[in-house]
PDB file of N, CA and C in Angstrom:
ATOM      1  N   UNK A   1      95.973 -18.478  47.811  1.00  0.00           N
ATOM      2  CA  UNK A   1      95.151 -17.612  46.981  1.00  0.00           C
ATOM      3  C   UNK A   1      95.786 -17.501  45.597  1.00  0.00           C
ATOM      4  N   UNK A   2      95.005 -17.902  44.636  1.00  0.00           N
ATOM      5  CA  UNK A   2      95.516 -17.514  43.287  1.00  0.00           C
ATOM      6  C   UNK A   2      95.744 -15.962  42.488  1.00  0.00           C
ATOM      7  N   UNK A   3      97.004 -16.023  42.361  1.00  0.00           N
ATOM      8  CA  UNK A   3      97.440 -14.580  41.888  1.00  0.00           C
ATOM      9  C   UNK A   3      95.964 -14.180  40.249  1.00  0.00           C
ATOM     10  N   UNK A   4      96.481 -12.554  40.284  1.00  0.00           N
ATOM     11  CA  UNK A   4      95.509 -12.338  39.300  1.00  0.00           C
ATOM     12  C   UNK A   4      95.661 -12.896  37.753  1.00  0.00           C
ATOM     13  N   UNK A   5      97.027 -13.259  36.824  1.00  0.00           N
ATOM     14  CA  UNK A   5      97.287 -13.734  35.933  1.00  0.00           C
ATOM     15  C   UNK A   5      96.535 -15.815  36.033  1.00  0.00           C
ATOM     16  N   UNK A   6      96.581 -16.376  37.542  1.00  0.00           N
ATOM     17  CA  UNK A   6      96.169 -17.212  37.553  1.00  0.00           C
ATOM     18  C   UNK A   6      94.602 -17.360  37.308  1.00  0.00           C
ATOM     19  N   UNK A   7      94.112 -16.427  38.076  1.00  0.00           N
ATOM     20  CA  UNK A   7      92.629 -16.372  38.110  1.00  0.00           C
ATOM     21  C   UNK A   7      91.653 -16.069  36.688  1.00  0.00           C
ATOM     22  N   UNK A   8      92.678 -15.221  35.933  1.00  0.00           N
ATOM     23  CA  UNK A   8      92.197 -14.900  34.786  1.00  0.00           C
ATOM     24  C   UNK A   8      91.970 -16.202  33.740  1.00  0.00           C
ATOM     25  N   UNK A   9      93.074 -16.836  34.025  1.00  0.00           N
ATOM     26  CA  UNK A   9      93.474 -17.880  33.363  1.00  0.00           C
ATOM     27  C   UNK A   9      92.313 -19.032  33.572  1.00  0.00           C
ATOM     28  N   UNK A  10      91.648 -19.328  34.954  1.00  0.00           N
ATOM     29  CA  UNK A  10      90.790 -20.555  35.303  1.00  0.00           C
ATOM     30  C   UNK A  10      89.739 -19.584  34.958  1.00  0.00           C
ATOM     31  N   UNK A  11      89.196 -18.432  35.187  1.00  0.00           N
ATOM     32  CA  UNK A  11      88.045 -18.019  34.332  1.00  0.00           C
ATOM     33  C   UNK A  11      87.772 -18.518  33.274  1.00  0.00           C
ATOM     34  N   UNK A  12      89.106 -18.070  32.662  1.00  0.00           N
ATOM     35  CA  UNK A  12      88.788 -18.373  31.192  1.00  0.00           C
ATOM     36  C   UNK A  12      88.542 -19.763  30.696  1.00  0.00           C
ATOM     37  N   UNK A  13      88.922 -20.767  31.606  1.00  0.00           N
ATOM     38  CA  UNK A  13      89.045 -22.431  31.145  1.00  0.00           C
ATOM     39  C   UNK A  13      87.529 -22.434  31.461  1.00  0.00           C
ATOM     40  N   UNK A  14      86.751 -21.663  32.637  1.00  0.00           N
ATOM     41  CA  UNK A  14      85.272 -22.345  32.945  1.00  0.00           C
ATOM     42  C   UNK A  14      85.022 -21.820  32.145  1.00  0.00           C
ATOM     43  N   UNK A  15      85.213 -20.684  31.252  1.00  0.00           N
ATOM     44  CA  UNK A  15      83.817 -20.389  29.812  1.00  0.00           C
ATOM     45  C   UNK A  15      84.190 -20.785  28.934  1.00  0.00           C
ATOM     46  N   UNK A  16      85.235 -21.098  28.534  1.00  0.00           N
ATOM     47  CA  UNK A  16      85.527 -22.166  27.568  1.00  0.00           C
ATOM     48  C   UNK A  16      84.556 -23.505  28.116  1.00  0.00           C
ATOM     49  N   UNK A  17      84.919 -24.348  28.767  1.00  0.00           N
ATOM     50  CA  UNK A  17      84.276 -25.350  28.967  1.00  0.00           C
ATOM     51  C   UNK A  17      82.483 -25.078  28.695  1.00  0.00           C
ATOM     52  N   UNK A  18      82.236 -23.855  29.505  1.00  0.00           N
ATOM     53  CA  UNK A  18      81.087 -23.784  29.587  1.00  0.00           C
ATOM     54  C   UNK A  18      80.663 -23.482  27.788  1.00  0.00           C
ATOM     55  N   UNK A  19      81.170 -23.083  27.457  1.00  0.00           N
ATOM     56  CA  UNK A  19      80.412 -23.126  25.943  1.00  0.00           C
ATOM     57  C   UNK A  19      80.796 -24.622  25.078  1.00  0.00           C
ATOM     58  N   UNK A  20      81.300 -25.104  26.036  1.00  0.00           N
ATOM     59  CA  UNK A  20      81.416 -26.236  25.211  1.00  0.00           C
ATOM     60  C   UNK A  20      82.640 -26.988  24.948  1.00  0.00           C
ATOM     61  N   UNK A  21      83.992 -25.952  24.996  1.00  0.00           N
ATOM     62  CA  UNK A  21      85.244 -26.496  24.714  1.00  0.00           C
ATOM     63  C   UNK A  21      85.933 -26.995  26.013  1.00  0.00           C
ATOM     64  N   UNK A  22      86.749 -28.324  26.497  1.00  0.00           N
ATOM     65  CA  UNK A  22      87.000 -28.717  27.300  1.00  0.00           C
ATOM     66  C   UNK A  22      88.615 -28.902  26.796  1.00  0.00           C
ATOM     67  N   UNK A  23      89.201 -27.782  27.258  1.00  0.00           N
ATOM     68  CA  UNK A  23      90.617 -27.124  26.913  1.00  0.00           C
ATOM     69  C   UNK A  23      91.390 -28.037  26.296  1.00  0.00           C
ATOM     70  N   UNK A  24      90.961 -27.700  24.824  1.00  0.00           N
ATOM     71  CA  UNK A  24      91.354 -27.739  23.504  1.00  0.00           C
ATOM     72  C   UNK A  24      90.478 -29.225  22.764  1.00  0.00           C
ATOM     73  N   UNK A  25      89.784 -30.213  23.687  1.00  0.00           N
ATOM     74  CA  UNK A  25      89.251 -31.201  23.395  1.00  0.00           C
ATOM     75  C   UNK A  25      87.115 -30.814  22.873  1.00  0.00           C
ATOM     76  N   UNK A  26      87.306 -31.790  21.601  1.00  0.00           N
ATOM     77  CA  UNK A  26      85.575 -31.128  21.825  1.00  0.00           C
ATOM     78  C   UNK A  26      84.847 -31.927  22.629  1.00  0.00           C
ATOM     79  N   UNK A  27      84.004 -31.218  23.174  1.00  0.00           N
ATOM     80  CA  UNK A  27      82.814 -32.091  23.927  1.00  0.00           C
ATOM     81  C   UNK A  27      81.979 -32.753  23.428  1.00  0.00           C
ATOM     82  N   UNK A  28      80.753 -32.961  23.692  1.00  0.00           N
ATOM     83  CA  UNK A  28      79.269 -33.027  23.017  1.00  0.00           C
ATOM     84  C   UNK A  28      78.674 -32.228  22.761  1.00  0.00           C
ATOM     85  N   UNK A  29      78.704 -31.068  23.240  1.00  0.00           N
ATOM     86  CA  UNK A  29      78.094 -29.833  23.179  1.00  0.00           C
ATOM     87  C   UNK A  29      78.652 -29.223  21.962  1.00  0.00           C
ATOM     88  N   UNK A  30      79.799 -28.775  21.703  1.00  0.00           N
ATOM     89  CA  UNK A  30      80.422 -28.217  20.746  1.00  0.00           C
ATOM     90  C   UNK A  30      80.676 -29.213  19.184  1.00  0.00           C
ATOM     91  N   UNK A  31      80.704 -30.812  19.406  1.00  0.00           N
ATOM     92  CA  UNK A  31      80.425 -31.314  18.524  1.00  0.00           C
ATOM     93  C   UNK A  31      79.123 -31.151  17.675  1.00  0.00           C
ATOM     94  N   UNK A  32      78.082 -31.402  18.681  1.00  0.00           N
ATOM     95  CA  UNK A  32      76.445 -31.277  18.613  1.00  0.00           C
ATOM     96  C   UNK A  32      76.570 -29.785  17.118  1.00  0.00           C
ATOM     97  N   UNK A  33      77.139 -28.636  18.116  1.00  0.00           N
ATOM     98  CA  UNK A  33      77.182 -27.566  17.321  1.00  0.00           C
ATOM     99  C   UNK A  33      77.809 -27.530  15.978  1.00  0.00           C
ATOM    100  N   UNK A  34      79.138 -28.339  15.869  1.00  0.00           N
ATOM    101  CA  UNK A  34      80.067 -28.221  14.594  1.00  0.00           C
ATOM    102  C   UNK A  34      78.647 -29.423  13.879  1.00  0.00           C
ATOM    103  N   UNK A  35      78.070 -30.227  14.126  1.00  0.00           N
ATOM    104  CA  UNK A  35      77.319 -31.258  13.221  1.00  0.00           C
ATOM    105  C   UNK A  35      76.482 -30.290  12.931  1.00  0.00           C
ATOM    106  N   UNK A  36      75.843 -29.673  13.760  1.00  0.00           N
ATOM    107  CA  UNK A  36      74.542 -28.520  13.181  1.00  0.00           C
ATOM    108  C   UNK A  36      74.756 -27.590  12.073  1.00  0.00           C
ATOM    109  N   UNK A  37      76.343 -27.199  12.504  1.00  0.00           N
ATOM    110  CA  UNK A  37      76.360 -26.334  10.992  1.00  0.00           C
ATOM    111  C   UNK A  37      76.815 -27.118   9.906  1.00  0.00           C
ATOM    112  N   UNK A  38      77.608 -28.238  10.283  1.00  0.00           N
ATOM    113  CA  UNK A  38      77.225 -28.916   9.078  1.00  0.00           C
ATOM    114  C   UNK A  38      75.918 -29.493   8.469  1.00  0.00           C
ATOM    115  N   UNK A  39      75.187 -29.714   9.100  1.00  0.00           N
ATOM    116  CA  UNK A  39      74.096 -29.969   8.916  1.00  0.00           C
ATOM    117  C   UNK A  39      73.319 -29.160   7.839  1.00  0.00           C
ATOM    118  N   UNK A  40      73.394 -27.494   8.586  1.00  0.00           N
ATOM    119  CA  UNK A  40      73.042 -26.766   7.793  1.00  0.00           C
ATOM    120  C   UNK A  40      73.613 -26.478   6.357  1.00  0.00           C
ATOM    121  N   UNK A  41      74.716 -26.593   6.602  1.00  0.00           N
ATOM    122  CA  UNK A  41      75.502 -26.707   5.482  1.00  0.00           C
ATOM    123  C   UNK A  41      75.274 -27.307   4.166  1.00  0.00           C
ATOM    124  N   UNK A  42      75.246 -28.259   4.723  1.00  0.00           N
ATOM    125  CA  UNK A  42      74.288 -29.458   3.985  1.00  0.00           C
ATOM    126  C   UNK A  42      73.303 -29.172   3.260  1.00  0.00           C
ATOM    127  N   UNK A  43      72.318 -29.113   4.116  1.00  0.00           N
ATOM    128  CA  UNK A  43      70.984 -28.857   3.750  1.00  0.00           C
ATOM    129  C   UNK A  43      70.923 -27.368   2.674  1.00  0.00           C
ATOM    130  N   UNK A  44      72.014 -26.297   2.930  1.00  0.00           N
ATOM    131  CA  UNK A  44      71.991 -25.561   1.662  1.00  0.00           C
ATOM    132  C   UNK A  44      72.605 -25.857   1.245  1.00  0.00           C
ATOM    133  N   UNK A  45      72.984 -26.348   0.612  1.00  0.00           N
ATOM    134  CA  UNK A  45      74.091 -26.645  -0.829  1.00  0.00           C
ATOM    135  C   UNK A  45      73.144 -27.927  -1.104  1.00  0.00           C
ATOM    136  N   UNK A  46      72.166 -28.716  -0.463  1.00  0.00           N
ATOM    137  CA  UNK A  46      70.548 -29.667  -1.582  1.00  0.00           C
ATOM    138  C   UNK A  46      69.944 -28.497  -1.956  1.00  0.00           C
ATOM    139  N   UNK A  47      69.673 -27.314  -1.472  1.00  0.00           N
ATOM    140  CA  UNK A  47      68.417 -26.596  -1.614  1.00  0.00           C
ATOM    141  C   UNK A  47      69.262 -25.944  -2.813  1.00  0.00           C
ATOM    142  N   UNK A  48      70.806 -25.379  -3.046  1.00  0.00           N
ATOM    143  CA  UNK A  48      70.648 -25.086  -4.231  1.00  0.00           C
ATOM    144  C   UNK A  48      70.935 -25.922  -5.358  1.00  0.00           C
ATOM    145  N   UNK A  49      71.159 -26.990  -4.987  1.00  0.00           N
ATOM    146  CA  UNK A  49      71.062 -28.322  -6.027  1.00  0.00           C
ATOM    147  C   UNK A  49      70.223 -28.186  -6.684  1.00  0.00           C
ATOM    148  N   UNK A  50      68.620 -28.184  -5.754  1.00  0.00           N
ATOM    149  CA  UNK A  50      67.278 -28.137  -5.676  1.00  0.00           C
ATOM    150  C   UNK A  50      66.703 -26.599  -7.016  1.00  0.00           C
ATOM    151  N   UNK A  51      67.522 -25.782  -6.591  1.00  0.00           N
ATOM    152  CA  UNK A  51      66.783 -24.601  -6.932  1.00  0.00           C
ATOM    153  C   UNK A  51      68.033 -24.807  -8.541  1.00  0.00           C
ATOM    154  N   UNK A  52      68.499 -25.715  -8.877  1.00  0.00           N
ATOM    155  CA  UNK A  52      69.709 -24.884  -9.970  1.00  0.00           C
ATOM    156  C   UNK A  52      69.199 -26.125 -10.942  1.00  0.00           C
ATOM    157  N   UNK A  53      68.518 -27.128 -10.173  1.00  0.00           N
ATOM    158  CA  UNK A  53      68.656 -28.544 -10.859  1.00  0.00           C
ATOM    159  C   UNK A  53      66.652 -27.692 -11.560  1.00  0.00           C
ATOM    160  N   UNK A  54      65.724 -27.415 -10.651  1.00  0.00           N
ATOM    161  CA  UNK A  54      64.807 -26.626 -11.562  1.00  0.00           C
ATOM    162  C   UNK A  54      64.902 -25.746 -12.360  1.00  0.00           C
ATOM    163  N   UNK A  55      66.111 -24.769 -11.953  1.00  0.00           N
ATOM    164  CA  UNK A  55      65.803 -24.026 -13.179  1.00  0.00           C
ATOM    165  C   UNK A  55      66.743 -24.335 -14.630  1.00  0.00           C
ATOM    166  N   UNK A  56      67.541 -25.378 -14.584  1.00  0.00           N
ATOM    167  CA  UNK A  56      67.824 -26.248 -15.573  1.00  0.00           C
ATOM    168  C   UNK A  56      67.065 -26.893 -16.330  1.00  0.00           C
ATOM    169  N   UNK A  57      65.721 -27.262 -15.399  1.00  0.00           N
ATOM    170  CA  UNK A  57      64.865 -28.412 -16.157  1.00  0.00           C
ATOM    171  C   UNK A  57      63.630 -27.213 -16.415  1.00  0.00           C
ATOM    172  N   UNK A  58      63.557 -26.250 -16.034  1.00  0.00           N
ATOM    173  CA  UNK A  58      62.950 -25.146 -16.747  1.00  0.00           C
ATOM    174  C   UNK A  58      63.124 -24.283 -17.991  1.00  0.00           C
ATOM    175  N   UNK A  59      64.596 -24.620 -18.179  1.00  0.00           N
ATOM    176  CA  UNK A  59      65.176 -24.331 -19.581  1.00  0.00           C
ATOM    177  C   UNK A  59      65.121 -25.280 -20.644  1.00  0.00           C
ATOM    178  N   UNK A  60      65.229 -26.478 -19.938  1.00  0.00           N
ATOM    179  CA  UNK A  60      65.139 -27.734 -21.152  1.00  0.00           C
ATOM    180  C   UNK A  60      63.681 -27.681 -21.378  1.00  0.00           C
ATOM    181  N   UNK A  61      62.824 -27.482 -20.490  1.00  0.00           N
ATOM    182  CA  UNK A  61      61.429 -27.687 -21.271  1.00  0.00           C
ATOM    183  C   UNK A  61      61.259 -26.349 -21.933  1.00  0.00           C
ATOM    184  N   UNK A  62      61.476 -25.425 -21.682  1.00  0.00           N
ATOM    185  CA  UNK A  62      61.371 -24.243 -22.618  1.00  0.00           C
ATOM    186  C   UNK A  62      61.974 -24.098 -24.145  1.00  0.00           C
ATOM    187  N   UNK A  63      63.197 -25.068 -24.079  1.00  0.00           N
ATOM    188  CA  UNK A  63      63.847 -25.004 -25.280  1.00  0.00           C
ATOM    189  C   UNK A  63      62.700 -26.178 -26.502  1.00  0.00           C
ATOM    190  N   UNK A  64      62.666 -27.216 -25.344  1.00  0.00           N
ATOM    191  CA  UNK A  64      61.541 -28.392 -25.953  1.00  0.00           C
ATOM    192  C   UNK A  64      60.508 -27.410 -26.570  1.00  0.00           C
ATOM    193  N   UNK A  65      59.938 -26.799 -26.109  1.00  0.00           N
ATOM    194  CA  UNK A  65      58.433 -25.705 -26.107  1.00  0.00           C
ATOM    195  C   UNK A  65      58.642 -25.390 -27.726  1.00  0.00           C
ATOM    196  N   UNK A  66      59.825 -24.640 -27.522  1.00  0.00           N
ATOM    197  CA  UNK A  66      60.132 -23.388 -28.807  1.00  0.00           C
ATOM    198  C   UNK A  66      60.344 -24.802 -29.830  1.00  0.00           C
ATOM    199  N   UNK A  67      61.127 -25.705 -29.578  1.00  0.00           N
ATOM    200  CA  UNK A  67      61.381 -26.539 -31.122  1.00  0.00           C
ATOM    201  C   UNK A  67      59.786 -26.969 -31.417  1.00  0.00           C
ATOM    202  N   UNK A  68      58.954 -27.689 -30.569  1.00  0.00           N
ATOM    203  CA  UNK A  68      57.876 -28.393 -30.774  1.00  0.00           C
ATOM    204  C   UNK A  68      57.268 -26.930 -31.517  1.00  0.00           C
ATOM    205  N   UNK A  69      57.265 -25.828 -31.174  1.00  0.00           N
ATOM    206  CA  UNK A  69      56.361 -24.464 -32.184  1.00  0.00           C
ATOM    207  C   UNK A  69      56.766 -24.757 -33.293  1.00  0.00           C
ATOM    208  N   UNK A  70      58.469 -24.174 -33.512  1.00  0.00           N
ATOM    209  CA  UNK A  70      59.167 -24.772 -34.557  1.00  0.00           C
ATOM    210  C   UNK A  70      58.669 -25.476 -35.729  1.00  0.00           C
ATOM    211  N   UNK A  71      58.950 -26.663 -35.240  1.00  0.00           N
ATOM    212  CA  UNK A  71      58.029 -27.985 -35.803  1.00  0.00           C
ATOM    213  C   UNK A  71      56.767 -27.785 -36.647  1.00  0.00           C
ATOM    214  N   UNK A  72      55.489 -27.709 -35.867  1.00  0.00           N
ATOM    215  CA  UNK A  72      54.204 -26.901 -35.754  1.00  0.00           C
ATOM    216  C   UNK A  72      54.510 -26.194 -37.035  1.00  0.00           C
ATOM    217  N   UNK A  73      55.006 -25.081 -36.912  1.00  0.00           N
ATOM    218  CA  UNK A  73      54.644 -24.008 -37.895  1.00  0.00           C
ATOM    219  C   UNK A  73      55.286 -24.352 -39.361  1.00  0.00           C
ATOM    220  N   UNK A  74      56.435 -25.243 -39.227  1.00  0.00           N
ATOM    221  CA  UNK A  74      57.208 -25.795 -40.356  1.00  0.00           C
ATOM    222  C   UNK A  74      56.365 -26.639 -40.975  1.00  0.00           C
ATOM    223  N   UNK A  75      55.710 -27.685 -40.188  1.00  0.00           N
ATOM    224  CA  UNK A  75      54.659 -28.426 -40.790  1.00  0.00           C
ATOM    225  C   UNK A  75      53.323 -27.797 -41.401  1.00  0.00           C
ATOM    226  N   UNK A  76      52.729 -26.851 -40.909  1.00  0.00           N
ATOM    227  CA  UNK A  76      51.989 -25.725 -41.131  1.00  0.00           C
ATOM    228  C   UNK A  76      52.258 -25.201 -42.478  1.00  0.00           C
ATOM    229  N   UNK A  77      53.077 -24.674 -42.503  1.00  0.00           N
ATOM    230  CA  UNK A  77      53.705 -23.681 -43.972  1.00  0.00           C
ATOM    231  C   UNK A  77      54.077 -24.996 -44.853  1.00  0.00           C
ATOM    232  N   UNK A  78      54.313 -26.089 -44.658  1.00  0.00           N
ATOM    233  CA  UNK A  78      54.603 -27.359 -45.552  1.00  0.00           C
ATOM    234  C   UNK A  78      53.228 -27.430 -45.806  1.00  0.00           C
ATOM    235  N   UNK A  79      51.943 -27.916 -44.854  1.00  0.00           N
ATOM    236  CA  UNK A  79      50.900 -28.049 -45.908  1.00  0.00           C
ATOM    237  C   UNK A  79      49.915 -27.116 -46.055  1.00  0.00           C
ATOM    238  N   UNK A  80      50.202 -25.770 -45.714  1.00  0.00           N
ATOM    239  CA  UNK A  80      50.033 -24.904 -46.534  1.00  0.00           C
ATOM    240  C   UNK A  80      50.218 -24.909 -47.917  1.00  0.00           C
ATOM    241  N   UNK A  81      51.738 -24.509 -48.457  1.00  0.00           N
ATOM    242  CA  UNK A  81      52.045 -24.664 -49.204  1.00  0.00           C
ATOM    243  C   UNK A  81      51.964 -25.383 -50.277  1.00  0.00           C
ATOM    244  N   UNK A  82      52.238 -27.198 -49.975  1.00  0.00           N
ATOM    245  CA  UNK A  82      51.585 -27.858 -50.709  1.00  0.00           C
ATOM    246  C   UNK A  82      50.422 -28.010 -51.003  1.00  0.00           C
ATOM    247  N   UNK A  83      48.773 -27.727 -50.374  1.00  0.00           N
ATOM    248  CA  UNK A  83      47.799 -27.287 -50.720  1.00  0.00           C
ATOM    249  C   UNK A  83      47.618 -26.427 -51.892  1.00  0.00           C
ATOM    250  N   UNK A  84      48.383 -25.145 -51.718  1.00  0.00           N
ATOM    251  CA  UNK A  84      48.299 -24.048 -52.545  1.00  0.00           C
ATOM    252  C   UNK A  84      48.987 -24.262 -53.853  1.00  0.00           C
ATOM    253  N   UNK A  85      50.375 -25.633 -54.204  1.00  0.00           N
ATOM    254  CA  UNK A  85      50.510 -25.774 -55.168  1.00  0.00           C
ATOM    255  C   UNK A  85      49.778 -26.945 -55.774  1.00  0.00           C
ATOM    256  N   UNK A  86      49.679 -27.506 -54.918  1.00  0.00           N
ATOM    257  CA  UNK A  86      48.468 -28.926 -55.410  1.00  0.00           C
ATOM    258  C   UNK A  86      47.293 -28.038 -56.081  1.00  0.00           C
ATOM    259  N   UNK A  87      46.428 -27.060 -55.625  1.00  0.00           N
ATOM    260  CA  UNK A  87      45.717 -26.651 -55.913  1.00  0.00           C
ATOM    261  C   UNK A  87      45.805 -26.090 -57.664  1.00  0.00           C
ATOM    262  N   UNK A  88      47.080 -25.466 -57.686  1.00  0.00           N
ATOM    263  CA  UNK A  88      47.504 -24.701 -58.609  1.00  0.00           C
ATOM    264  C   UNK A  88      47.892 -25.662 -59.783  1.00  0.00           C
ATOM    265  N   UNK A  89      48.185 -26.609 -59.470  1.00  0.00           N
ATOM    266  CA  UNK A  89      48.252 -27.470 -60.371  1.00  0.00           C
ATOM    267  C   UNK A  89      47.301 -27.885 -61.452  1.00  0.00           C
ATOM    268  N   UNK A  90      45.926 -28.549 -60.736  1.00  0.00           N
ATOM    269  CA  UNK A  90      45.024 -28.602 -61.495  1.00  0.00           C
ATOM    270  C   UNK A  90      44.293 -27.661 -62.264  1.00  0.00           C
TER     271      UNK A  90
END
């Protein structure tokens, strides 16, 4: 009959095993698991690639936006202007 320090001891090796660890070696089961969170892992750190790489390219077109107004209104007040002195001329 196995004393109580023994018994505690093979308990503990079947729930270890049973979740997966096969005393101190990984299984399939517990590999399966370490790939999943890498997995997940993974998959967030694309999604904030994903989410950092849009709102980057949401700033570059916004900055594009404001120069192209820029532009626009500079060209605007240019032939404005020259209108109004062309005009003034004659």
């Amino acid at each position: 009959m196995l004393e109580h320090s023994q018994l505690n001891e093979r308990l503990w090796e079947c729930n270890l095993q049973e979740n997966g660890v096969n005393l101190g070696h990984m299984t399939t089961k517990s590999a399966n698991n370490n790939q999943s969170i890498n997995d997940i892992s993974d998959l967030f750190m694309i999604a904030c690639w994903i989410h950092y790489s849009k709102m980057l390219l949401k700033l570059i077109f916004t900055a594009c936006v404001v120069q192209v107004k820029k532009v626009n209104l500079n060209i605007k007040n240019y032939v404005t202007h020259t209108h109004i002195s062309t005009n003034n001329t004659f």
